[in-house]
Protein backbone atom coordinates (compact mmCIF):
# COMPACT_ATOMS: atom_id res chain seq x y z
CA UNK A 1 -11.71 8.36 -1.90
CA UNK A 2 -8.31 9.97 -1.68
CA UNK A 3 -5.78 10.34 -4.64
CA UNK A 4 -2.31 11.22 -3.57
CA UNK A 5 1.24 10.10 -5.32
CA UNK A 6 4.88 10.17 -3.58
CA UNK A 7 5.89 12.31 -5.82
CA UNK A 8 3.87 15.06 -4.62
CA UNK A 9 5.68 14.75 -0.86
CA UNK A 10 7.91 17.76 0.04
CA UNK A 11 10.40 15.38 2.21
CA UNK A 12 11.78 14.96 -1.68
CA UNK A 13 13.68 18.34 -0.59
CA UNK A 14 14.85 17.47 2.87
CA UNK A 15 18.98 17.43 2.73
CA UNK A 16 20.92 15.04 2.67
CA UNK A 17 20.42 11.04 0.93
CA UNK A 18 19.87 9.64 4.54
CA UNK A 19 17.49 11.87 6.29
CA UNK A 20 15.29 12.67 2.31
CA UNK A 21 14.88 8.84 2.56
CA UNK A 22 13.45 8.54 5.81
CA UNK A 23 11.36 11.42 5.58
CA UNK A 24 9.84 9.54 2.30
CA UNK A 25 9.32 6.38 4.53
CA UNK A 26 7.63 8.06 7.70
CA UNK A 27 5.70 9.64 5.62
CA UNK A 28 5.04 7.04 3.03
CA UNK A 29 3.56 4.80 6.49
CA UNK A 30 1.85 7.89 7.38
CA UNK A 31 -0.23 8.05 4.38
CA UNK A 32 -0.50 4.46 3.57
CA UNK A 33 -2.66 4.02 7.10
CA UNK A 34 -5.29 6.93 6.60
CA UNK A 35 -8.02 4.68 4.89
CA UNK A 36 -9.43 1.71 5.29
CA UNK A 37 -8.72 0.31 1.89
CA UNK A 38 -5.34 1.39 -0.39
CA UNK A 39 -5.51 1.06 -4.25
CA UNK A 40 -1.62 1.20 -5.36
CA UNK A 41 -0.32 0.56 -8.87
CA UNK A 42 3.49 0.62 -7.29
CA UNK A 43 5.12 -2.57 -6.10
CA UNK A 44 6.22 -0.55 -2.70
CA UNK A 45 2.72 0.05 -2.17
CA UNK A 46 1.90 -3.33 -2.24
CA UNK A 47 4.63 -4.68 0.03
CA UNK A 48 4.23 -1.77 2.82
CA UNK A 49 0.50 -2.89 2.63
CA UNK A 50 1.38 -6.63 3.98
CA UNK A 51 3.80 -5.55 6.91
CA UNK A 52 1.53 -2.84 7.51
CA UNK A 53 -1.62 -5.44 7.03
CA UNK A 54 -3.91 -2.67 5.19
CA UNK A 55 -6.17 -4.56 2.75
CA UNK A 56 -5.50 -2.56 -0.77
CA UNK A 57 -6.03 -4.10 -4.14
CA UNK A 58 -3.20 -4.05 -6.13
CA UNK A 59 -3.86 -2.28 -9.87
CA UNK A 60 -1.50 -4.51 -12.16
CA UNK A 61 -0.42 -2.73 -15.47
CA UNK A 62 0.46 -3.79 -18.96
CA UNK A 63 4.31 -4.92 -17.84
CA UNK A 64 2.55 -7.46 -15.27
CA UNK A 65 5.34 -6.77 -12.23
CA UNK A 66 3.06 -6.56 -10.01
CA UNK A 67 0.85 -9.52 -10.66
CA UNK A 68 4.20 -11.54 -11.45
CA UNK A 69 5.32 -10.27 -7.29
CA UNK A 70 2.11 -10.92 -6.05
CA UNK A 71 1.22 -14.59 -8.09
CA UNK A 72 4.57 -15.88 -6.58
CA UNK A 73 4.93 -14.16 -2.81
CA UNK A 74 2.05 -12.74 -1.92
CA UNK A 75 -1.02 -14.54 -3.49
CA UNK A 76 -3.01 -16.50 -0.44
CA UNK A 77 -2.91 -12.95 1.44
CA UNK A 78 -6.77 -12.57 2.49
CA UNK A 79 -6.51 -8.74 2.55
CA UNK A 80 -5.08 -8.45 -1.02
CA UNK A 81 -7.20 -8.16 -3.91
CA UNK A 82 -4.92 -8.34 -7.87
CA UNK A 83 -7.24 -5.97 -10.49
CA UNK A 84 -6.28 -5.27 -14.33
CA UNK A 85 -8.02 -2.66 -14.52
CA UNK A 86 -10.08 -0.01 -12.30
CA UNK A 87 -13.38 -1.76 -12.77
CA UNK A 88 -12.32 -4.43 -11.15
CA UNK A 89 -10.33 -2.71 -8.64
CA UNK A 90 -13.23 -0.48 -7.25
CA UNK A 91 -15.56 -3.74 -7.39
CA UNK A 92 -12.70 -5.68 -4.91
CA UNK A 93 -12.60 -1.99 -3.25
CA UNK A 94 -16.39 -2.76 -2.16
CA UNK A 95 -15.70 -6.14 -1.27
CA UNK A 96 -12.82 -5.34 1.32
CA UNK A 97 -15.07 -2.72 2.74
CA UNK A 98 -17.84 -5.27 3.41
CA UNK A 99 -15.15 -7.84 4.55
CA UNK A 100 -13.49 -5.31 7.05
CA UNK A 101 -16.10 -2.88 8.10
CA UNK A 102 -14.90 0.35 9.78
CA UNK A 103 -11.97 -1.44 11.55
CA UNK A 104 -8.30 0.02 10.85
CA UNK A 105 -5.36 -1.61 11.67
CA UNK A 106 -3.52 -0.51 14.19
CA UNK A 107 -1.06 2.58 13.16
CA UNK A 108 2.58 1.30 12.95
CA UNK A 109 5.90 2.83 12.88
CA UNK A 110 8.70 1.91 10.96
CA UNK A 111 10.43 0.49 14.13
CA UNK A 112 6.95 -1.89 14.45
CA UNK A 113 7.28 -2.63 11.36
CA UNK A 114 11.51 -3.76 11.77
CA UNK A 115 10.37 -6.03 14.38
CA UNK A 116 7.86 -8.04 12.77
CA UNK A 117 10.94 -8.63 9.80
């Protein structure tokens, strides 16, 4: 199990608005395909997940965005697990790993990830 937050990145110092942003992105896509399973309590997370089609459990919190997003776009996704709390998200943690095994999906880039928009 790896912990690791965006804001922790160093791109957050590249110059410029342009080339900071897509430093956050490749790297963002970089981290977000390490594992086999992602836990994310951030709504970017979650979306990058299903174009990137890691299965990750998404940790709702006491504002319910994310389990609004994923109840109305995002809820018949087989790879997605919704968890209040982490209890439940390491017990739907287990059952993606049994589900999926030791298989990855394949790494994508952002340009991958443009065409299947």
């Amino acid at each position: 199990m790896w912990k690791w937050d965006w804001l922790g990145m160093s791109s957050l110092k590249a110059e410029g608005t342009v080339k900071r942003a897509m430093n956050i992105m490749h790297n963002g896509l970089a981290i977000l395909q390490q594992g086999r399973v992602l836990v994310t309590d951030r709504l970017h997370g979650h979306i990058l997940s299903v174009l990137l089609d890691i299965p990750h459990v998404l940790l709702d919190n006491c504002h319910q965005k994310l389990s609004s997003f994923h109840n109305t776009w995002t809820r018949g996704l087989k790879n997605c697990r919704l968890a209040d709390n982490a209890e439940d998200a390491s017990r739907y943690v287990m059952e993606l790993l049994d589900e999926y095994g030791d298989s990855l999906p394949p790494r994508l880039t952002a340009a991958d990830i443009k065409e299947k928009l």
